[in-house]
Protein backbone atom coordinates (compact mmCIF):
# COMPACT_ATOMS: atom_id res chain seq x y z
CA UNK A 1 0.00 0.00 0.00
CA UNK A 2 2.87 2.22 1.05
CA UNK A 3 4.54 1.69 -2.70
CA UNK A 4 1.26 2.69 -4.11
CA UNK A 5 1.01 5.75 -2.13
CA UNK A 6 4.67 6.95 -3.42
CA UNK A 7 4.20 5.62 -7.05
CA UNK A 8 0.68 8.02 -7.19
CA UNK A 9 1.99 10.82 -5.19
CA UNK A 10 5.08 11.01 -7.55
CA UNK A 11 2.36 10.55 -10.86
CA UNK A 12 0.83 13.61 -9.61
CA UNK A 13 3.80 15.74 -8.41
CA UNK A 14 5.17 14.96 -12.45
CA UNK A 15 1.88 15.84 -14.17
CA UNK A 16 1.35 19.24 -12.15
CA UNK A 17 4.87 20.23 -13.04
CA UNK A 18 4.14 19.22 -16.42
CA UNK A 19 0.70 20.96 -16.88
CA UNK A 20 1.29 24.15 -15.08
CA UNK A 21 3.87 24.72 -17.62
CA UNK A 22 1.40 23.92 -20.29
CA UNK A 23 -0.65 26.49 -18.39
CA UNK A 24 1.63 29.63 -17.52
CA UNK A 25 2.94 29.07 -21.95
CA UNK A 26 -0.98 29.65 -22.64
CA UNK A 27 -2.08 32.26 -20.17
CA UNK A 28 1.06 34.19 -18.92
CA UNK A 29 -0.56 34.45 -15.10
CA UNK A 30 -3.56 34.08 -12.94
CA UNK A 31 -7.16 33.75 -14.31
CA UNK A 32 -9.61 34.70 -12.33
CA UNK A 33 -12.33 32.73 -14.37
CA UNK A 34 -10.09 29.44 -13.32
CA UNK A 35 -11.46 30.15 -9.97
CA UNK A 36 -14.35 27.04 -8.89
CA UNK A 37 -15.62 26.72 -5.68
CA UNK A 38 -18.25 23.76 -4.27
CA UNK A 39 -17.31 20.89 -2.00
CA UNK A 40 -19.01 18.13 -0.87
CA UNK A 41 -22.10 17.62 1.25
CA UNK A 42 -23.07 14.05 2.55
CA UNK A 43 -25.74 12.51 5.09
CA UNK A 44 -26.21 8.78 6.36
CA UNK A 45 -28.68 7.93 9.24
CA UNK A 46 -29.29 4.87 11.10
CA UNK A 47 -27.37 3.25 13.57
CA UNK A 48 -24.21 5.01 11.88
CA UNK A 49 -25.16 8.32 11.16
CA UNK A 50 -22.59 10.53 9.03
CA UNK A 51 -22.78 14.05 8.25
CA UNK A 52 -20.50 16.07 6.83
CA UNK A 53 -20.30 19.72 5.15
CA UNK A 54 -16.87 20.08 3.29
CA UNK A 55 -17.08 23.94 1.18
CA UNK A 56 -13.92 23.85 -0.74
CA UNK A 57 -12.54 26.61 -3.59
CA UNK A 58 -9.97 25.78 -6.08
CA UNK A 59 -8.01 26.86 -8.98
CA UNK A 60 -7.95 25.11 -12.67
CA UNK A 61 -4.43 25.17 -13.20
CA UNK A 62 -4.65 23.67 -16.69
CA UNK A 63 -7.06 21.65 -19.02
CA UNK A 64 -6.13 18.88 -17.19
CA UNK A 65 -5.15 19.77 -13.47
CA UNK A 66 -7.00 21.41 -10.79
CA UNK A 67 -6.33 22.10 -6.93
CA UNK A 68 -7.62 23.58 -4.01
CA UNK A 69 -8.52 24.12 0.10
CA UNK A 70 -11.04 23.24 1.79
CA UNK A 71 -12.49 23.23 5.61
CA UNK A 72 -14.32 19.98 7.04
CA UNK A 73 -17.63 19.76 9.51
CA UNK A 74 -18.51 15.81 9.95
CA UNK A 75 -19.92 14.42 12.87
CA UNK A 76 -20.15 10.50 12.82
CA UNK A 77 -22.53 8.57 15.35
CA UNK A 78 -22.35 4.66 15.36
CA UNK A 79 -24.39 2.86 17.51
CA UNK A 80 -23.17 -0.55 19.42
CA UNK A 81 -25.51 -3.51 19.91
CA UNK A 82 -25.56 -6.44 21.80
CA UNK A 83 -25.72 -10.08 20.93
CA UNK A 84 -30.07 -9.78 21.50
CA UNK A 85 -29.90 -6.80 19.24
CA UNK A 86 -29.95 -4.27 22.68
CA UNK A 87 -28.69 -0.87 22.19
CA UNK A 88 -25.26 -0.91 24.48
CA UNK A 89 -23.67 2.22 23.68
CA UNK A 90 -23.68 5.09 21.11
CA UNK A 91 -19.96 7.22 20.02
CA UNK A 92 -20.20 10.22 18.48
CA UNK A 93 -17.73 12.56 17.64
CA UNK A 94 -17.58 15.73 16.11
CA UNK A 95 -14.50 16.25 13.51
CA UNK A 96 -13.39 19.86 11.98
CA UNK A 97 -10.47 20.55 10.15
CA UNK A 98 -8.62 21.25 6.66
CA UNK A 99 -7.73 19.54 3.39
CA UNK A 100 -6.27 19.97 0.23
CA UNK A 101 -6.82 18.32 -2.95
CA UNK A 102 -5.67 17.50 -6.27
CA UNK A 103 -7.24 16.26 -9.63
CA UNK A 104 -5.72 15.04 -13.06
CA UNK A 105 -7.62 14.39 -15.44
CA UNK A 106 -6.08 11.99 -17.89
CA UNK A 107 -9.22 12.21 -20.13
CA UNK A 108 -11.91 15.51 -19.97
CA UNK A 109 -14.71 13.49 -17.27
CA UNK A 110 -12.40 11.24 -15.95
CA UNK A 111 -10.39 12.39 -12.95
CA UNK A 112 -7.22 10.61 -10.50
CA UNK A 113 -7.33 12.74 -7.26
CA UNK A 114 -5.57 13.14 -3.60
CA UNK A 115 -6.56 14.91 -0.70
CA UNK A 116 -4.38 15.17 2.92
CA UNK A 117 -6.88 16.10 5.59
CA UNK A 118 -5.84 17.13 9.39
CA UNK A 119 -8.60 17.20 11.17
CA UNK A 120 -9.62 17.93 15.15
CA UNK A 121 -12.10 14.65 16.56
CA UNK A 122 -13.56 14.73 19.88
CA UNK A 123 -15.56 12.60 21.18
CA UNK A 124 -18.35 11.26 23.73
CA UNK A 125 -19.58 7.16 24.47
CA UNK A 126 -23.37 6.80 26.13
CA UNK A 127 -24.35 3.94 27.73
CA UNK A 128 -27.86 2.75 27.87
CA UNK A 129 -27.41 0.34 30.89
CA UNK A 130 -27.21 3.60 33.20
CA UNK A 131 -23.69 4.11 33.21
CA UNK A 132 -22.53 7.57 33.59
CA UNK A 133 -21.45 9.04 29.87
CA UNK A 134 -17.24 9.04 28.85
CA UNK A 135 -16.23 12.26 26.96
CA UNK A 136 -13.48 10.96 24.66
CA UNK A 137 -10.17 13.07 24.87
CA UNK A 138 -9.60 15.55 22.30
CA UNK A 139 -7.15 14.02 19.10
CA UNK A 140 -5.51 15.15 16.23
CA UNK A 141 -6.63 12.81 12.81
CA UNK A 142 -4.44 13.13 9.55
CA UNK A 143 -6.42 11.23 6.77
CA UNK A 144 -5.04 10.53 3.23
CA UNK A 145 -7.93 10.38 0.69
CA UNK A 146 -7.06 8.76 -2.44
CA UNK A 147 -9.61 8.30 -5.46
CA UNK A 148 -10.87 8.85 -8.96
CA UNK A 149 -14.10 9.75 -10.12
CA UNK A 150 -16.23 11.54 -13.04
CA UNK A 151 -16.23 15.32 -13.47
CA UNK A 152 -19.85 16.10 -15.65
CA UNK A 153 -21.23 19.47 -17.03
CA UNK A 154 -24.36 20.37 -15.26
CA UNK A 155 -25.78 23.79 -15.87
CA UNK A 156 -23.43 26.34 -14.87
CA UNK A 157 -21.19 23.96 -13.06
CA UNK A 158 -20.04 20.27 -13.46
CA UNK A 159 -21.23 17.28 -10.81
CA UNK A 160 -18.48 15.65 -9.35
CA UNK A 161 -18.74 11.87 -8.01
CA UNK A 162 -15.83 10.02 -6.90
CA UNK A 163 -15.00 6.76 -5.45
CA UNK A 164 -12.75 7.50 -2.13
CA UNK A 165 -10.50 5.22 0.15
CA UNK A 166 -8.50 7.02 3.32
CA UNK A 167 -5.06 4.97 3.19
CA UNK A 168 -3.68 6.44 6.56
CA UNK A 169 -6.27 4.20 8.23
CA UNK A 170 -5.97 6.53 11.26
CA UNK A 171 -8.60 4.52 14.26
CA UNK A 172 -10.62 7.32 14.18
CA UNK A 173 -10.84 8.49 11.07
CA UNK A 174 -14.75 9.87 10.11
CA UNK A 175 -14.14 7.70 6.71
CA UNK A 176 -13.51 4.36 8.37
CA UNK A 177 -11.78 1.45 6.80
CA UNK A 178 -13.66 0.73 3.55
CA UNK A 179 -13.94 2.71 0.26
CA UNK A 180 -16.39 4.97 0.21
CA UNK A 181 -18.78 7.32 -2.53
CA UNK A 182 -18.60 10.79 -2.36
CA UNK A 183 -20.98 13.36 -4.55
CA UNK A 184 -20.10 17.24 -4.55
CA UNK A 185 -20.62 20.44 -7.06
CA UNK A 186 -17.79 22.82 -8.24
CA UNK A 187 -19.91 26.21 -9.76
């Protein structure tokens, strides 16, 4: 996993250098109509509820290379059960914090992307056999999104779904430990 981490990260450190020279031979400096801004906005209820609110703003470097900032709000609730399907104890914690991210697109909808996120968890456990609630102690999480996904004109914008996987497979991470969808809009 580690190999594949350094093999993409070096992909994408080689096309940027590659297609922000493309760019600065074609424009000759910033563009402010290269500015996009959207992020992504997901909910999940049940017995592992997931919210999160991630506003982001980036820059389209080139035809084929974007990157940006973003800040991110999730809170993540996961219930615990017992063998007779009792309700033994619900975590929830609260995560805020910032990423960055990077696309190429090696084709005009198709996009390979990375995005480092630190963010702040805390943290709370209740019990429902009358024990007295645990606050969790504060804790820094890095996360290491990697992905790809579809990039598709919609209106005055373009409708981004991706396929996600966190590879620092920090213990609590809001992503957890399996790949995951995510849906957004860059106007």
């Amino acid at each position: 996993m580690r190999y594949g981490l350094l093999i993409f990260t070096l992909f994408m450190i080689s096309m940027r250098g590659e297609l922000c020279a493309q760019s600065a031979e074609k424009t000759g400096g910033f563009e402010r109509d290269r500015l996009f801004s959207g992020g992504n906005f997901g909910v999940r209820f049940g017995d592992n509820t997931f919210v999160n609110l991630s506003p982001q703003v980036g820059y389209q470097f080139a035809e084929r290379f974007q990157a940006g900032a973003g800040i991110n709000f999730i809170m993540s609730s996961l219930m615990f059960r017992g063998t007779g399907g009792d309700r033994v104890s619900r975590t929830t914690y609260g995560y805020g914090g910032l990423n960055v991210f990077a696309r190429v697109f090696p084709i005009s909808t198709l996009f390979a992307s990375v995005q480092p996120e630190y963010n702040y968890s805390w943290g709370r456990m209740k019990y429902f056999n009358g024990q007295a609630p645990q606050t969790s102690p504060g804790a820094f999480v890095p996360v290491l999104l990697i992905g790809g996904g579809t990039s598709i004109p919609a209106g005055r914008g373009r409708l981004i779904a991706q396929l996600q996987y966190d590879i620092a497979g920090h213990e609590r991470s809001p992503y957890g430990r399996a790949p995951f969808v995510t849906f957004g809009f860059n106007f």
